[in-house]
Protein backbone atom coordinates (compact mmCIF):
# COMPACT_ATOMS: atom_id res chain seq x y z
CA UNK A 1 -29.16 -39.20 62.44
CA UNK A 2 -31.60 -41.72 60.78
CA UNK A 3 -33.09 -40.72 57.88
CA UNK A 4 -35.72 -43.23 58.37
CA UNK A 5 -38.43 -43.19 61.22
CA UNK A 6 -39.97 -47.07 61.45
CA UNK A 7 -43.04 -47.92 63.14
CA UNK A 8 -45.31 -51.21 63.40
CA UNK A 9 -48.86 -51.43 60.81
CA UNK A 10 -51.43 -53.59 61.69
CA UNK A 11 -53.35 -54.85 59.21
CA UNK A 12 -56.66 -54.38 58.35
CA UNK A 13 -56.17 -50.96 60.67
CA UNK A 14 -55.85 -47.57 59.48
CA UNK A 15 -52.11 -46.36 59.19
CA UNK A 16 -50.78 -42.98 60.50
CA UNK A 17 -50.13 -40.56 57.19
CA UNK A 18 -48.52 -37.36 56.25
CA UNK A 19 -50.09 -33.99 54.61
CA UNK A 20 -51.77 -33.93 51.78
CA UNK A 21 -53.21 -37.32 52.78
CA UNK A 22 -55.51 -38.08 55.57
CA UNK A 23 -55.92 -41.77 55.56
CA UNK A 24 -54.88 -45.00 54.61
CA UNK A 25 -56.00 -48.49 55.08
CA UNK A 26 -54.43 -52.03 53.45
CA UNK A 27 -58.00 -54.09 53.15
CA UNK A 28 -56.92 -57.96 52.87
CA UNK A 29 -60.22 -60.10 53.50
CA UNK A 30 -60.19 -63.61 52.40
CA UNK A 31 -64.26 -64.38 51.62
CA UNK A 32 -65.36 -67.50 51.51
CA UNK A 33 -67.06 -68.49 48.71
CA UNK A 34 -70.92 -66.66 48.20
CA UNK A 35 -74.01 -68.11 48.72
CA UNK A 36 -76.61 -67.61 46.18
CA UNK A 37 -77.21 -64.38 46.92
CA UNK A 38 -73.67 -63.12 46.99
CA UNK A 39 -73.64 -63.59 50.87
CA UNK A 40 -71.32 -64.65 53.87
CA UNK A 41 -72.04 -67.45 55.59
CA UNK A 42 -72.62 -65.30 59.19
CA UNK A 43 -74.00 -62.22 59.72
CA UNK A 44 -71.86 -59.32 60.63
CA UNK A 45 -72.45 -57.51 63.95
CA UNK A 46 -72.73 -53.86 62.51
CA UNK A 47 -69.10 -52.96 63.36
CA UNK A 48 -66.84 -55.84 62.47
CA UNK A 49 -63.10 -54.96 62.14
CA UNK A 50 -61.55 -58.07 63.96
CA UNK A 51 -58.14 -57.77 62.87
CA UNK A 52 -57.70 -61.55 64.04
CA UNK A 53 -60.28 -63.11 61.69
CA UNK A 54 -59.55 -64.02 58.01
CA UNK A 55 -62.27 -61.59 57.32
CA UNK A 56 -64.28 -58.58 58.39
CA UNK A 57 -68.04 -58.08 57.31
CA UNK A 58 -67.37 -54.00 58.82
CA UNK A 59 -70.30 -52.81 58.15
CA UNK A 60 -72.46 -54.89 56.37
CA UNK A 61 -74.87 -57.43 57.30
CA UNK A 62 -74.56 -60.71 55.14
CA UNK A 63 -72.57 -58.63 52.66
CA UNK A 64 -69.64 -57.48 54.11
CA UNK A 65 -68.95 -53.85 52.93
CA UNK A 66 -69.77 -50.04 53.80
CA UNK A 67 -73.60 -48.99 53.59
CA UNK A 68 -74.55 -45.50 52.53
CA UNK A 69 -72.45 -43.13 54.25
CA UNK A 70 -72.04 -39.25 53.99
CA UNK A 71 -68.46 -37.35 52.78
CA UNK A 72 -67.47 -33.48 52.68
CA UNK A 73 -64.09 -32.06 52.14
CA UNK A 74 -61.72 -34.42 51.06
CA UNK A 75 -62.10 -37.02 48.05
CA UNK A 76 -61.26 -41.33 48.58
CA UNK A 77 -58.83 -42.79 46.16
CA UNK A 78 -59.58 -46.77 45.81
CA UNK A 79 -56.83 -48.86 44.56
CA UNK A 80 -58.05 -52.49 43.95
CA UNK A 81 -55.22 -55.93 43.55
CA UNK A 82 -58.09 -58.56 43.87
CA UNK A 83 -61.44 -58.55 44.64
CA UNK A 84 -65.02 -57.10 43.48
CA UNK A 85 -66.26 -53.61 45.06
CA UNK A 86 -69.99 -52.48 44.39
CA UNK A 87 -70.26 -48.79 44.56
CA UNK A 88 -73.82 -47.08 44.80
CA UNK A 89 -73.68 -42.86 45.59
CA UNK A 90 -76.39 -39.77 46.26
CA UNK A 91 -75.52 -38.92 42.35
CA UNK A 92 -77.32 -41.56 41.29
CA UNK A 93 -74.27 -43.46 40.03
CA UNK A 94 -73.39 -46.81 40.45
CA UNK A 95 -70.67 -49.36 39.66
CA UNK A 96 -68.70 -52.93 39.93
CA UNK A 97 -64.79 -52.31 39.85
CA UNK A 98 -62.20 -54.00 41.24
CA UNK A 99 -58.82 -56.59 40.17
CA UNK A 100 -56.38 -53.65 39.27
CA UNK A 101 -58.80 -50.70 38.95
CA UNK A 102 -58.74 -47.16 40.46
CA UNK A 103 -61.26 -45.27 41.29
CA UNK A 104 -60.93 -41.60 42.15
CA UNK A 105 -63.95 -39.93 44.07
CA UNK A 106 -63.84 -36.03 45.44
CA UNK A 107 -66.47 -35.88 48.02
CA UNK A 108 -66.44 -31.65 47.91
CA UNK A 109 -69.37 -29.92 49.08
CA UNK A 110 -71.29 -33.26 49.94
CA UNK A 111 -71.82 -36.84 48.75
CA UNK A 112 -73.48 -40.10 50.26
CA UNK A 113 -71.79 -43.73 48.72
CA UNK A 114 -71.86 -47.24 49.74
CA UNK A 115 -69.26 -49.63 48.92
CA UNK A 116 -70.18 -52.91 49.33
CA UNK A 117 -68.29 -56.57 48.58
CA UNK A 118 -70.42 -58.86 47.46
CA UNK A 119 -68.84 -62.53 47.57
CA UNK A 120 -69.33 -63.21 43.16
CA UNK A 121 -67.67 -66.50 43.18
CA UNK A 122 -69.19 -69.78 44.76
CA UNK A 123 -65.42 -71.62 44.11
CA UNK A 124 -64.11 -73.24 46.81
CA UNK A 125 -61.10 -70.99 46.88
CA UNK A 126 -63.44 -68.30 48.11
CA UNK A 127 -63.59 -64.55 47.32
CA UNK A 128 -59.76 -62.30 47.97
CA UNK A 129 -60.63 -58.95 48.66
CA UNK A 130 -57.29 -56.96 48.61
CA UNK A 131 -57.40 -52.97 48.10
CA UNK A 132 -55.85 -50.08 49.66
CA UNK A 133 -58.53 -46.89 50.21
CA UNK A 134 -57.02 -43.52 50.66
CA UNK A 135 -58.17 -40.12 51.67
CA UNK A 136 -56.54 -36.60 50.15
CA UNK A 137 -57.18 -33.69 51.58
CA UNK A 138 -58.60 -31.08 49.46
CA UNK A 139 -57.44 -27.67 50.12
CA UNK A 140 -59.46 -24.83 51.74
CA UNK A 141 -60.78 -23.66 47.94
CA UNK A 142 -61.73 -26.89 46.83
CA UNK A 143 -63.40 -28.14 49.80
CA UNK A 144 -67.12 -27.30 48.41
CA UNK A 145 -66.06 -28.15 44.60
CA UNK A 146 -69.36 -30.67 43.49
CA UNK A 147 -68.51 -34.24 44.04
CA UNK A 148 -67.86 -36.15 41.05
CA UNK A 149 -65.38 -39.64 40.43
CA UNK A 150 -63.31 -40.98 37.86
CA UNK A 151 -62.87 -44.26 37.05
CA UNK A 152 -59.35 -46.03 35.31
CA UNK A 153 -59.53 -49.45 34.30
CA UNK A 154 -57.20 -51.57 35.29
CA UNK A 155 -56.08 -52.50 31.79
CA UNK A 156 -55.05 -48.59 31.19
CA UNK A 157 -53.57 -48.27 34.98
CA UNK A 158 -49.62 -47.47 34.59
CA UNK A 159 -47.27 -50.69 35.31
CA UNK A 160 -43.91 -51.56 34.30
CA UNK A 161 -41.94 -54.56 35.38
CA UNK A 162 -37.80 -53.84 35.73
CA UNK A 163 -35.29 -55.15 33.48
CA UNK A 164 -34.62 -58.02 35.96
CA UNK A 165 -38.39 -59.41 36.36
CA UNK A 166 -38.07 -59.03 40.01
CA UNK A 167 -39.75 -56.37 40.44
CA UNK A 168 -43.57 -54.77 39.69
CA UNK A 169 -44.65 -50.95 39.81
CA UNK A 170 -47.92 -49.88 39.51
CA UNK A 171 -47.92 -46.14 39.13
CA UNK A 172 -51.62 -44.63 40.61
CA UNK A 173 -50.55 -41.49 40.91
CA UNK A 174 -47.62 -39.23 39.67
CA UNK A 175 -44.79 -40.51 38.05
CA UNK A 176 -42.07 -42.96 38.61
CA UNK A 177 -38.83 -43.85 36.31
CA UNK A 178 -40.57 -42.02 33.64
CA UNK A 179 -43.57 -43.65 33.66
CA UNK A 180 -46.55 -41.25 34.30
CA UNK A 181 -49.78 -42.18 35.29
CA UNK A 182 -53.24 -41.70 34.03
CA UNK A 183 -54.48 -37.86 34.81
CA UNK A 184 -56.11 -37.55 38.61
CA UNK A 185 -59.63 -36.63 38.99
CA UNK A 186 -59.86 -32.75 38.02
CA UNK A 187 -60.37 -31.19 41.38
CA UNK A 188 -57.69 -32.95 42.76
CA UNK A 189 -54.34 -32.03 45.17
CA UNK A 190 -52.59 -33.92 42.75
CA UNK A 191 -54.04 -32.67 39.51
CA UNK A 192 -51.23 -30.18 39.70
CA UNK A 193 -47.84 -31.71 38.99
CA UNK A 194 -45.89 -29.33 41.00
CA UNK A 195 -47.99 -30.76 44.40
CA UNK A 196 -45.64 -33.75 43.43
CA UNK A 197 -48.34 -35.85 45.02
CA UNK A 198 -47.47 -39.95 43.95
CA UNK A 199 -48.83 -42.74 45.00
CA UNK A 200 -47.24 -46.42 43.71
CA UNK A 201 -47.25 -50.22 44.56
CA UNK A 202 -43.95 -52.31 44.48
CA UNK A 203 -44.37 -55.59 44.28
CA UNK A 204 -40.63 -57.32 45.21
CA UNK A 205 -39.36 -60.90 44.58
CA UNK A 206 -37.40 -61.97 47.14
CA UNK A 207 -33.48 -60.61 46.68
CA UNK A 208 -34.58 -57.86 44.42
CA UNK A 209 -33.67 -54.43 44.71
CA UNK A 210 -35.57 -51.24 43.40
CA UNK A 211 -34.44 -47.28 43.64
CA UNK A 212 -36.93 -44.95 44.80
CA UNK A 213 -36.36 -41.51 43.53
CA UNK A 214 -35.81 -38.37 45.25
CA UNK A 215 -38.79 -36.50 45.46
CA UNK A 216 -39.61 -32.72 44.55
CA UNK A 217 -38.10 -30.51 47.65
CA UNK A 218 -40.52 -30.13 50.46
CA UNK A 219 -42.60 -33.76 49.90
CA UNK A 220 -43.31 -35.64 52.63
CA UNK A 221 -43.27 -39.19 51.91
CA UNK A 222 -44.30 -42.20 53.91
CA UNK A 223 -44.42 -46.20 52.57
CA UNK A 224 -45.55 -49.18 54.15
CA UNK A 225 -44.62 -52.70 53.96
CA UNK A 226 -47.80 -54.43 53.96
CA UNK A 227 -46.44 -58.05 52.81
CA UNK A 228 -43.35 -59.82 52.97
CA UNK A 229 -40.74 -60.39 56.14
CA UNK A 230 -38.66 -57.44 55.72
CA UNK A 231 -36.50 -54.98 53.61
CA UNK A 232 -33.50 -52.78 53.88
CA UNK A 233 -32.94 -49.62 52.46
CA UNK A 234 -29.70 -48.30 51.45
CA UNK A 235 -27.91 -51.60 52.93
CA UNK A 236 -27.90 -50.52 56.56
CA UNK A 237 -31.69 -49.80 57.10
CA UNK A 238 -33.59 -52.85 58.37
CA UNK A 239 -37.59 -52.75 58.20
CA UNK A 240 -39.03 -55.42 59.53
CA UNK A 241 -42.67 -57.16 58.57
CA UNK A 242 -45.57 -55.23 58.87
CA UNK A 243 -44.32 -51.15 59.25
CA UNK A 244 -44.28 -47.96 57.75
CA UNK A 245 -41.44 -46.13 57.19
CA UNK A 246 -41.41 -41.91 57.44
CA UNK A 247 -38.96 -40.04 55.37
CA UNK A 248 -37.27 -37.35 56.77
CA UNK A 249 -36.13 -35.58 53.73
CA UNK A 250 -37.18 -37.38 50.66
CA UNK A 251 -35.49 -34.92 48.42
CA UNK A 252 -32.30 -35.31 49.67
CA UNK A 253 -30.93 -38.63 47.59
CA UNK A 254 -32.19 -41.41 45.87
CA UNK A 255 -33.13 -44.41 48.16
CA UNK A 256 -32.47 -48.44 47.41
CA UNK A 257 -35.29 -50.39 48.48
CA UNK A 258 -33.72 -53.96 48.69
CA UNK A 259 -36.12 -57.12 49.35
CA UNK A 260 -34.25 -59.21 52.22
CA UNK A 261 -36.94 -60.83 53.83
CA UNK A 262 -37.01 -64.19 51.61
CA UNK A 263 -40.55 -63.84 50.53
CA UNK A 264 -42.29 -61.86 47.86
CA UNK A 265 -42.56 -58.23 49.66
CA UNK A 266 -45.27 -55.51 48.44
CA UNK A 267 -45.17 -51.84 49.61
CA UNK A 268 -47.11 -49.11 48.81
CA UNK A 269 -45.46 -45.55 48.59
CA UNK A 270 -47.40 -42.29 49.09
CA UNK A 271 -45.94 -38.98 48.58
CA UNK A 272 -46.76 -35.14 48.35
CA UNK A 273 -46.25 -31.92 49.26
CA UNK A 274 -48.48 -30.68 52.13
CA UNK A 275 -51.35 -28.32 52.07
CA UNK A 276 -50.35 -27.12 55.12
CA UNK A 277 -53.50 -25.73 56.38
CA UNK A 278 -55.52 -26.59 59.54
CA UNK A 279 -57.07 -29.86 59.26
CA UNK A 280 -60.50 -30.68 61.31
CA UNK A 281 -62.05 -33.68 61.15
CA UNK A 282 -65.22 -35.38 62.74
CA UNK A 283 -66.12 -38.78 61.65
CA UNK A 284 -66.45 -38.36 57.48
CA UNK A 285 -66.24 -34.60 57.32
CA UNK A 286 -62.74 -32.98 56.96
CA UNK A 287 -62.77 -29.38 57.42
CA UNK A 288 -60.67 -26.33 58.28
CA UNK A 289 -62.42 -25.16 61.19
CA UNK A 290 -64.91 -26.34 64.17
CA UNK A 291 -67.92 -24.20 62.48
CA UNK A 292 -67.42 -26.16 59.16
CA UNK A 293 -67.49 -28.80 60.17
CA UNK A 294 -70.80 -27.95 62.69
CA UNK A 295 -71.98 -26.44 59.09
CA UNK A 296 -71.32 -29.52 57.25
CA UNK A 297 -73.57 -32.03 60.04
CA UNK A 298 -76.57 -29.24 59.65
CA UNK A 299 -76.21 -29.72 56.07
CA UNK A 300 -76.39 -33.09 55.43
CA UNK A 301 -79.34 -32.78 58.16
CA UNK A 302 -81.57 -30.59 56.06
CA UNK A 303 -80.27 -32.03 52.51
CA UNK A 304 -78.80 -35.63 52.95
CA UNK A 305 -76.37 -34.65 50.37
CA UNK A 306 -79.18 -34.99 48.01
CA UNK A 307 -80.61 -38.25 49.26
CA UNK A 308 -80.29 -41.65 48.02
CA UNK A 309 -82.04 -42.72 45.25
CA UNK A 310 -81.00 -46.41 45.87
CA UNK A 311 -83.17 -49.00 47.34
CA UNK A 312 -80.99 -50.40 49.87
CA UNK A 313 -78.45 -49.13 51.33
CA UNK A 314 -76.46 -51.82 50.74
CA UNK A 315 -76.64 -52.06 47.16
CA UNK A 316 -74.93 -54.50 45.30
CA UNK A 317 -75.65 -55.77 41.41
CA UNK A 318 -76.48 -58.96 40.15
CA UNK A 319 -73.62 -61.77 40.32
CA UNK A 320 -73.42 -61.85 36.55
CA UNK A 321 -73.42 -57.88 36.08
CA UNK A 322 -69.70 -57.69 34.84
CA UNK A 323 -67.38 -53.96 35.66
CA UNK A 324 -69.15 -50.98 34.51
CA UNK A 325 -69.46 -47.67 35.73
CA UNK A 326 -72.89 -45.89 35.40
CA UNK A 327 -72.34 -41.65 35.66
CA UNK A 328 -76.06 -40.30 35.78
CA UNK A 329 -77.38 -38.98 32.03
CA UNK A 330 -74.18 -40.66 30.66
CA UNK A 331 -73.97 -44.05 28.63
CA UNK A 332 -73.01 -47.14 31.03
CA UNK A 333 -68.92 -47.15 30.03
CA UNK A 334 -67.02 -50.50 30.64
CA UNK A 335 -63.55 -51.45 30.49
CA UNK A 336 -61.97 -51.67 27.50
CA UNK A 337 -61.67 -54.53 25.56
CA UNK A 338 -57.69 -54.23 25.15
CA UNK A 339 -54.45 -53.55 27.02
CA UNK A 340 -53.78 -49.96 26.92
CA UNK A 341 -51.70 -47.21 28.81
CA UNK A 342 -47.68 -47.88 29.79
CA UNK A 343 -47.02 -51.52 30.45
CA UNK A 344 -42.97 -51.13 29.55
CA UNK A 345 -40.04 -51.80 31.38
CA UNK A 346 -37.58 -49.92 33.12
């Protein structure tokens, strides 16, 4: 019997996932370039996913991007490749990240954000947007922990290129080939190594070969080939273009991920061990049962999460405001000015 189950992605859609995470999405927009304002040349229509476009405005209007919306129970990890993402939240905290950074954010007991995209550059090439955005479960205790994010620049985010050059890891989560990443956010799943929760990008020349690692006993693990024309694993396995491919028992032996496809191939690779408690979810609110989650709409009702102290809810910053992240009564903290964290090899 397969170790493998394969199924078909479609990208920009969400893709199915395995305990401890709830969601995943591959976000590949290709902007044109902004207007003066930072703007799209059309307007969106309030719900624009069109998977057959070369871009989605989702929720925005002229800036395409996610107006204020409410969170409980779970936390949103944001993994940037190219692009610029605005982020405004009920905290009073505010930010411009994007091009390699990761931002962390646990929604716990409540939060309101918006995360818009506002088109910087006026070159003709336009403005790539390319990020994945995940959701983690939080377990039953941490589920009403206060919401707070963590922000790693993209100069101290984990990569290592293989002896060969053909292939690129970047290490988001966890640990791969000895190469740990930066710590989680503190209320995380995965702030506990023995959750064995990972989460890495591959990024394959064509020909090259990479070997995943067993994982801890009792991980699920899932990966999904989001570019390229197709891989095989362990020389008999053939995944074509645009799937995900379940693990049955990740534990069980290492697994060679070889790019056959004749094009650059990039996967992303989440893994964990599940919660493994009852999940219940309406709309953003991820709870354990029905009256938590009835709890959770009364709540943000009578509190909005503590309002929003922006003045639109779809905030975005000047064009010529470069990354920072602004955490309320802190000092405005920007990226650092050199290369840090593990850049090796394997």
């Amino acid at each position: 019997m397969s170790r493998f189950t394969i199924r078909t992605i479609n990208v920009p859609t969400p893709m199915a996932t395995q305990d401890p995470f709830l969601f995943a999405v591959y976000h590949k927009d290709q902007y044109p370039a902004g207007d003066d304002k930072m703007q799209a040349p059309r307007r969106g229509n309030g719900s624009d996913f069109d998977t057959s476009k070369l871009y989605r405005m989702y929720h925005g209007d002229r800036i395409p991007g996610f107006p204020q919306h409410p969170h409980r129970g779970f936390e949103t990890i944001t993994c940037t490749i190219e692009g610029t993402i605005d982020h405004t939240d009920s905290l009073g905290c505010g930010g411009r990240y994007g091009n390699g950074d990761l931002q962390w954010m646990t929604a716990g007991k409540g939060i309101v954000h918006g995360e818009m995209f506002p088109l910087v550059s006026k070159a003709p090439e336009g403005n790539l947007n390319r990020f994945f955005q995940l959701w983690i479960n939080l377990p039953s205790k941490s589920k009403m922990v206060p919401p707070n994010q963590l922000m790693h620049w993209s100069e101290r985010v984990t990569r290592f290129t293989t002896a060969d050059t053909k292939t690129r890891a970047t290490v988001w989560a966890g640990n791969l080939h000895g190469h740990k990443a930066l710590d989680p956010i503190k209320d995380s799943w995965a702030n506990n190594p023995v959750n064995d929760v990972n989460i890495w990008f591959l990024q394959l020349q064509a020909g090259a070969k990479f070997v995943l690692p067993k994982s801890a006993q009792g991980s699920n693990r899932t990966f999904y080939l989001v570019e390229g024309n197709g891989i095989t694993l362990d020389e008999t396995t053939k995944v074509p273009a645009s799937s995900m491919v379940e693990f049955k028992n990740a534990s069980e032996a290492d697994v060679t991920v070889e790019n056959t496809g004749g094009k650059d191939a990039e996967i992303l690779v989440l893994q964990g061990k599940p919660i493994g408690e009852p999940v219940v979810q309406h709309g953003p609110f991820v709870m354990n049962t029905r009256e938590e989650i009835m709890q959770a709409f009364t709540d943000y009702r009578t509190t909005q999460f503590g309002g929003w102290p922006w003045p639109e809810d779809a905030m975005v910053f000047p064009r010529e405001k470069g990354r920072f992240l602004s955490l309320k009564g802190q000092p405005e903290e920007l990226p650092p000015a050199k290369k840090g964290g593990d850049h090796g090899e394997l």
